[in-house]
PDB file of N, CA and C in Angstrom:
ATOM      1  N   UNK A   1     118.251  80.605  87.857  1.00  0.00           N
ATOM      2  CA  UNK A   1     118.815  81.146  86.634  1.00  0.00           C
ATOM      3  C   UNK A   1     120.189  81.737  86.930  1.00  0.00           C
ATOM      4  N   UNK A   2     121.027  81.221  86.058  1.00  0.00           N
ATOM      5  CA  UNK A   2     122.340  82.158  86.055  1.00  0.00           C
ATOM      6  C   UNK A   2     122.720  83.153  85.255  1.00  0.00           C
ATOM      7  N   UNK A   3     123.923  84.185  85.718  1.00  0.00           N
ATOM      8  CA  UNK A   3     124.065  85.719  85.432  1.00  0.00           C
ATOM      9  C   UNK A   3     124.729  85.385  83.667  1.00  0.00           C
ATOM     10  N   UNK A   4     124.857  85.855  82.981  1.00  0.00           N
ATOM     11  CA  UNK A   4     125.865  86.025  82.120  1.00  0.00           C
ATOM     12  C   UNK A   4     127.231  86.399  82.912  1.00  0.00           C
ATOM     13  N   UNK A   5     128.277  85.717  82.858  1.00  0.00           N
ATOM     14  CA  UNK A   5     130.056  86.138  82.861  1.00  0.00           C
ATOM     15  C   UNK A   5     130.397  87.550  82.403  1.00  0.00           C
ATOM     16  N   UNK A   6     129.423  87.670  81.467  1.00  0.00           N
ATOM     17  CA  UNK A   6     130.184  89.323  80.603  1.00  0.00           C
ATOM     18  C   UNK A   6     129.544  90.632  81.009  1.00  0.00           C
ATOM     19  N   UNK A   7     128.262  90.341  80.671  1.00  0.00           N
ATOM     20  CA  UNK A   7     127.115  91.267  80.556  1.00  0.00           C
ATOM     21  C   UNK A   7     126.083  90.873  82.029  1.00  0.00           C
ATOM     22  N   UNK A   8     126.544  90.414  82.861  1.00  0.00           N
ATOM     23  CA  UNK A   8     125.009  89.972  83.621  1.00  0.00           C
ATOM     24  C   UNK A   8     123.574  89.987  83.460  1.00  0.00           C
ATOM     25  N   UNK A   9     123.208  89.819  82.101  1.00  0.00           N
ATOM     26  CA  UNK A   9     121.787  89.398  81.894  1.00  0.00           C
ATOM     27  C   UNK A   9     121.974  87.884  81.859  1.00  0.00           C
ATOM     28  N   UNK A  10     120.372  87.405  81.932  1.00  0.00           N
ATOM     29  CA  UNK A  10     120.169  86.447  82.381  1.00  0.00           C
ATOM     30  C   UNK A  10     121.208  85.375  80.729  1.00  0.00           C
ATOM     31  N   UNK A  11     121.418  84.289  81.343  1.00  0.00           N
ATOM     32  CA  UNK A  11     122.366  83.030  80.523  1.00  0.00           C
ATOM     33  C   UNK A  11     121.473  82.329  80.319  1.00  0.00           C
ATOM     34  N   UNK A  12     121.766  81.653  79.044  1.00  0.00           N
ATOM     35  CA  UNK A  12     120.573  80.919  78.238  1.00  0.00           C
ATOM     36  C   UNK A  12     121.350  79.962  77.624  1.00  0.00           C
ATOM     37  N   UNK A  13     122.823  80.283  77.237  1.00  0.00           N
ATOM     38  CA  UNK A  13     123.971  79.177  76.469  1.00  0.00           C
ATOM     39  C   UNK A  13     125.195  79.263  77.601  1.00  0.00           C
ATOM     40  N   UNK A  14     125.884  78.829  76.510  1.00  0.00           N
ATOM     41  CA  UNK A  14     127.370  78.724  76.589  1.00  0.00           C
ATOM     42  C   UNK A  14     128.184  78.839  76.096  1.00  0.00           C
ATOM     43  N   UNK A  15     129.307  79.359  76.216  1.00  0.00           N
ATOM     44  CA  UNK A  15     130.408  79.813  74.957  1.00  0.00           C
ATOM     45  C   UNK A  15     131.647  78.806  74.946  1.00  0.00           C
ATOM     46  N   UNK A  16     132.047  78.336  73.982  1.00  0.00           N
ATOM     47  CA  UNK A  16     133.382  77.701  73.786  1.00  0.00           C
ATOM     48  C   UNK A  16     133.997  77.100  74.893  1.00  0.00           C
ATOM     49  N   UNK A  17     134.485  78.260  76.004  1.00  0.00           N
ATOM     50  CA  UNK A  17     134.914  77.491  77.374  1.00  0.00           C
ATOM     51  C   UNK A  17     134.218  76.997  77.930  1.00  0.00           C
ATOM     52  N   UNK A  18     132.948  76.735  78.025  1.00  0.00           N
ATOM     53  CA  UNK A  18     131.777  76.411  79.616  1.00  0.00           C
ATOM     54  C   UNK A  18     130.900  77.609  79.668  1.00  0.00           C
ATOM     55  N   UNK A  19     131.170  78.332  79.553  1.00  0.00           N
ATOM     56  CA  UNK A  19     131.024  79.645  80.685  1.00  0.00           C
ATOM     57  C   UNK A  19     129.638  79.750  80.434  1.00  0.00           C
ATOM     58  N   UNK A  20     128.217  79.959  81.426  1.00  0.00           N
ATOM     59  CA  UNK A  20     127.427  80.621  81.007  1.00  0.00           C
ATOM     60  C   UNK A  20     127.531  82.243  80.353  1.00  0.00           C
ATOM     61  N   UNK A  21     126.511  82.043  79.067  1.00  0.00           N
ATOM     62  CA  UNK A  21     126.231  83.334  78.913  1.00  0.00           C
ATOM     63  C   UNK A  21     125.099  83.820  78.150  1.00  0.00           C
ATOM     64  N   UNK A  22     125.345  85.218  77.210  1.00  0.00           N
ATOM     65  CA  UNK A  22     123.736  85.369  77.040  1.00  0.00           C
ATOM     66  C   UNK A  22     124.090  85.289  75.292  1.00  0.00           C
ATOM     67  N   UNK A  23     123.092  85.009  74.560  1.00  0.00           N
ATOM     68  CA  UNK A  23     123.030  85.030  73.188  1.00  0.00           C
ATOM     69  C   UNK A  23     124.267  86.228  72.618  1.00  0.00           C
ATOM     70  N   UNK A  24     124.285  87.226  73.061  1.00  0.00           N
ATOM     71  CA  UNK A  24     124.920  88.512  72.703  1.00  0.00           C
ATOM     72  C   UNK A  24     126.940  87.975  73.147  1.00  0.00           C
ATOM     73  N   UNK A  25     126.685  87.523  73.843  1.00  0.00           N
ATOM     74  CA  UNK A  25     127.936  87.194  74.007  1.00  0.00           C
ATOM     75  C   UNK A  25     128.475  86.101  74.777  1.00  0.00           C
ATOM     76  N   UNK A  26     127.895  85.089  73.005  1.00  0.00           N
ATOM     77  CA  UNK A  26     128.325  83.547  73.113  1.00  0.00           C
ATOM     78  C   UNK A  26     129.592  84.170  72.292  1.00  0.00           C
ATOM     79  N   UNK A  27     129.994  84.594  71.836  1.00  0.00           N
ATOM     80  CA  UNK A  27     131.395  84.240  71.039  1.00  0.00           C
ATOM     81  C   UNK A  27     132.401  85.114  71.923  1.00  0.00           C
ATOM     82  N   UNK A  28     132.406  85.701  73.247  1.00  0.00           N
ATOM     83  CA  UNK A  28     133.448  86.109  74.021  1.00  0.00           C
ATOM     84  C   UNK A  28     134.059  85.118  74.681  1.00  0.00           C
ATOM     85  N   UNK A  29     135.770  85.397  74.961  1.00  0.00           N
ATOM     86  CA  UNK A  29     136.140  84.697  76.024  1.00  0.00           C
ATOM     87  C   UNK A  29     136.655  84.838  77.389  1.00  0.00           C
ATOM     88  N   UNK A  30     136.714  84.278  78.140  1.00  0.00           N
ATOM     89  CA  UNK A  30     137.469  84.572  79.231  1.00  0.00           C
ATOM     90  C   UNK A  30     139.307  84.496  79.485  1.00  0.00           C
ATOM     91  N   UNK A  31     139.704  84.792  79.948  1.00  0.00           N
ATOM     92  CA  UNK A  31     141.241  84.674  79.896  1.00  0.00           C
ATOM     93  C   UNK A  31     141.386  85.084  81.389  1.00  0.00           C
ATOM     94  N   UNK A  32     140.677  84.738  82.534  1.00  0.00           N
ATOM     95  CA  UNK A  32     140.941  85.388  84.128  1.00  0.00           C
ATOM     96  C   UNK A  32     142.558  84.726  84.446  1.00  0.00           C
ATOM     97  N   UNK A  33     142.859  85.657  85.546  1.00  0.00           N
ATOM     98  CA  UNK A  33     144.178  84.876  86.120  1.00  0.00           C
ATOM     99  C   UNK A  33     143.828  85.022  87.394  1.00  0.00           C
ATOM    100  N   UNK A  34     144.923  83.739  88.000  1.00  0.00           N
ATOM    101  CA  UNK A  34     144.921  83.748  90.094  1.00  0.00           C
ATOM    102  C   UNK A  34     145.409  84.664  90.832  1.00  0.00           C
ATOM    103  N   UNK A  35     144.374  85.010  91.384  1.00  0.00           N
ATOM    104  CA  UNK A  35     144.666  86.557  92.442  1.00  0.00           C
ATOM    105  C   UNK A  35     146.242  85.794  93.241  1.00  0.00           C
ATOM    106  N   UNK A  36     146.000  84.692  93.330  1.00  0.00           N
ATOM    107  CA  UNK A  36     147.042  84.702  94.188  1.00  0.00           C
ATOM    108  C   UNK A  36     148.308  83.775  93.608  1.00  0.00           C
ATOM    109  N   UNK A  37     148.932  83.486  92.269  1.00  0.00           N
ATOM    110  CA  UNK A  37     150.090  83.368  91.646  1.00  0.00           C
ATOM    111  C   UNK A  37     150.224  83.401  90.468  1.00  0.00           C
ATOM    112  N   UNK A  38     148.774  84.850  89.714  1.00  0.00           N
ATOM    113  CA  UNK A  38     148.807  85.172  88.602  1.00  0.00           C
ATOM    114  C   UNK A  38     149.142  84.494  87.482  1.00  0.00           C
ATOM    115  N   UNK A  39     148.904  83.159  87.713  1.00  0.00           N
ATOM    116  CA  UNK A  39     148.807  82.081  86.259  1.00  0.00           C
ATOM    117  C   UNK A  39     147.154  82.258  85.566  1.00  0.00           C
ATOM    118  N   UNK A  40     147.097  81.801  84.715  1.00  0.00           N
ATOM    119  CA  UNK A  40     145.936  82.175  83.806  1.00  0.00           C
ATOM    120  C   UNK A  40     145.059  80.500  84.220  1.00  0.00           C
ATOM    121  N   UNK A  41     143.534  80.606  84.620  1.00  0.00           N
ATOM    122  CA  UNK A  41     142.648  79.641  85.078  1.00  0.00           C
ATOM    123  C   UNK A  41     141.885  78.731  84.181  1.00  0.00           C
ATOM    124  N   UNK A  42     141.769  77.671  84.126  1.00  0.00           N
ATOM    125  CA  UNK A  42     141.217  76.573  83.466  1.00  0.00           C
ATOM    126  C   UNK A  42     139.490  77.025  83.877  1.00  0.00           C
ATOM    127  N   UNK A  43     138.633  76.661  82.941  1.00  0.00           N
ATOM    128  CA  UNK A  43     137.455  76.875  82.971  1.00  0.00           C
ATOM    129  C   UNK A  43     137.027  75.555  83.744  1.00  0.00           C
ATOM    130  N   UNK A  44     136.392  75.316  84.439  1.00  0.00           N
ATOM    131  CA  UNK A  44     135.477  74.009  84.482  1.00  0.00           C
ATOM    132  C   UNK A  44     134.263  73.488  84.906  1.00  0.00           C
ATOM    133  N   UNK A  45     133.223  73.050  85.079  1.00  0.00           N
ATOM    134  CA  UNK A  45     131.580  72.680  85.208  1.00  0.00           C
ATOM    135  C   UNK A  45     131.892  71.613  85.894  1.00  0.00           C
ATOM    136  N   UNK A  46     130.518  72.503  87.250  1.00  0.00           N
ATOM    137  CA  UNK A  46     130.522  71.236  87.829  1.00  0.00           C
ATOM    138  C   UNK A  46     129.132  71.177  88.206  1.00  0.00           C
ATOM    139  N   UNK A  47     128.372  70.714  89.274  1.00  0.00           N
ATOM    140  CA  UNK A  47     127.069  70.274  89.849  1.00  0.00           C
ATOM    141  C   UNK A  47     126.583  71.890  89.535  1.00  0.00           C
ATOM    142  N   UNK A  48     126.859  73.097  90.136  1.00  0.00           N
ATOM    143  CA  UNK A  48     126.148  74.357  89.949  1.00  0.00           C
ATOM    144  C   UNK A  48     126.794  75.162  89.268  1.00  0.00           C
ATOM    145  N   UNK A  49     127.426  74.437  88.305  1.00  0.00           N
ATOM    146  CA  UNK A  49     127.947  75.692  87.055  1.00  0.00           C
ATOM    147  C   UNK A  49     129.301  75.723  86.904  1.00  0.00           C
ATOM    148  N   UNK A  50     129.772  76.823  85.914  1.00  0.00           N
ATOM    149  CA  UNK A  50     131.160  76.644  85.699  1.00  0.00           C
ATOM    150  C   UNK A  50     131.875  77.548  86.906  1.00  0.00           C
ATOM    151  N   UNK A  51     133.311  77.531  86.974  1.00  0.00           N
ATOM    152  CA  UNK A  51     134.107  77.585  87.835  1.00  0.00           C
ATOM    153  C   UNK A  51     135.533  78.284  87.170  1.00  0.00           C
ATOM    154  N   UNK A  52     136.564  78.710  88.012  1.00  0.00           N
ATOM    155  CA  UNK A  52     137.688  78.358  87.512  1.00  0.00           C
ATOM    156  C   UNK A  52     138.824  77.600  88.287  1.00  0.00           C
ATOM    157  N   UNK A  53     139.621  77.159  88.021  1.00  0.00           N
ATOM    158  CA  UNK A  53     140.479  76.395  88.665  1.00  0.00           C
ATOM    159  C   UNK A  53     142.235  76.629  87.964  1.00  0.00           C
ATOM    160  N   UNK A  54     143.163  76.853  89.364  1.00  0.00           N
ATOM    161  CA  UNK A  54     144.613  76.890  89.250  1.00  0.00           C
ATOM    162  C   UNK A  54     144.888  75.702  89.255  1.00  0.00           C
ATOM    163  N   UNK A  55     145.661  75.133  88.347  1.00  0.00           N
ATOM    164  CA  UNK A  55     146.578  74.247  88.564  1.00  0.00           C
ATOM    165  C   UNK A  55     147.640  74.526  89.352  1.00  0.00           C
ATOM    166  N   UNK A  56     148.184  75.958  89.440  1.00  0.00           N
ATOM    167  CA  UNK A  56     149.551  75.683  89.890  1.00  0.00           C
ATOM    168  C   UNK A  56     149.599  75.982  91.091  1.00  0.00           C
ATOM    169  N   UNK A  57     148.373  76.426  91.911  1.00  0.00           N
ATOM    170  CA  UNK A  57     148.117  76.839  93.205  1.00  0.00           C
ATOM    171  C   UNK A  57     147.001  75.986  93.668  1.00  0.00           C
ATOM    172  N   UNK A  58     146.341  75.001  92.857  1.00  0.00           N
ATOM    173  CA  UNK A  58     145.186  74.330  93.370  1.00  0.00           C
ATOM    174  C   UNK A  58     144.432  74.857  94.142  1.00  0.00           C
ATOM    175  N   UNK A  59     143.747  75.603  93.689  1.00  0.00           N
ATOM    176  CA  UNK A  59     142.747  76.791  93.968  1.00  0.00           C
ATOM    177  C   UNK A  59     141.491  76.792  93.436  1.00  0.00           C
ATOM    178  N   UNK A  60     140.142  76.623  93.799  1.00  0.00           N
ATOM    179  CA  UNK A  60     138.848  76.833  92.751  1.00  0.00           C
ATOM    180  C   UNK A  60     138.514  78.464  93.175  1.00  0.00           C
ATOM    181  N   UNK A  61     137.884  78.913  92.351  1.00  0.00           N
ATOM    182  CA  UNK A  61     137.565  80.690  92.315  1.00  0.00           C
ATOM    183  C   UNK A  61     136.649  80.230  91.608  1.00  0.00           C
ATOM    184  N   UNK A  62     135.406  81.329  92.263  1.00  0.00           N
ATOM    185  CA  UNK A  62     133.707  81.030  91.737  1.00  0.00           C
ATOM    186  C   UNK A  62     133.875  82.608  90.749  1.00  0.00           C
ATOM    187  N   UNK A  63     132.920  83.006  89.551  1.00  0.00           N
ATOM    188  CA  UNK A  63     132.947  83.913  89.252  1.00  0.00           C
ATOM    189  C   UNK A  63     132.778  85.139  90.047  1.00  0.00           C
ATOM    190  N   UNK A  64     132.292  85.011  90.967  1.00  0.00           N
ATOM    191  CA  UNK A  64     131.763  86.161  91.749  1.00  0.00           C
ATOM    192  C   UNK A  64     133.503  86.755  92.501  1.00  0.00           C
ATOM    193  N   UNK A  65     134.463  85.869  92.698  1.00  0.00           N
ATOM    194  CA  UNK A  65     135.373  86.491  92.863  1.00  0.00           C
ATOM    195  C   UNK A  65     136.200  86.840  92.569  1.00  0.00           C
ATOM    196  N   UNK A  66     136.275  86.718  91.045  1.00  0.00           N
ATOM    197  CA  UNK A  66     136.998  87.307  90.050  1.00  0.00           C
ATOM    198  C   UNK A  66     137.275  88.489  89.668  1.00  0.00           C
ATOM    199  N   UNK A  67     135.956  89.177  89.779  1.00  0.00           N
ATOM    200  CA  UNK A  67     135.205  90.213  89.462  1.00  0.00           C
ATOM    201  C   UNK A  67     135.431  91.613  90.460  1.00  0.00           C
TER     202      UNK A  67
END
């Protein structure tokens, strides 16, 4: 089972971008940026869930290090 993005209770959907989350907050969004050239991150899903990804640094960042 995965965390909710917002709230860390357990995820049951998904909101607009990908993102797991929980009923309470399917209609939030994310807007993260790259720790390391502060551009704003593309959401994306892959084999174990969503992700984010820099284009301009080609970088993947898991939620856990966002946070």
């Amino acid at each position: 089972m995965t965390e909710c993005y917002f709230c860390g209770v357990t995820a049951i959907t998904k909101n607009e971008q990908g993102i797991e989350t929980c009923k309470n907050c399917k209609t939030k969004s994310a807007d993260p940026k790259c720790p390391v050239c502060n551009d704003y991150l593309d959401v994306k899903t892959g084999k174990y869930g969503s992700y984010f990804f820099c284009w301009k640094c080609s970088k993947n960042w898991s939620k856990s290090q966002l946070k």
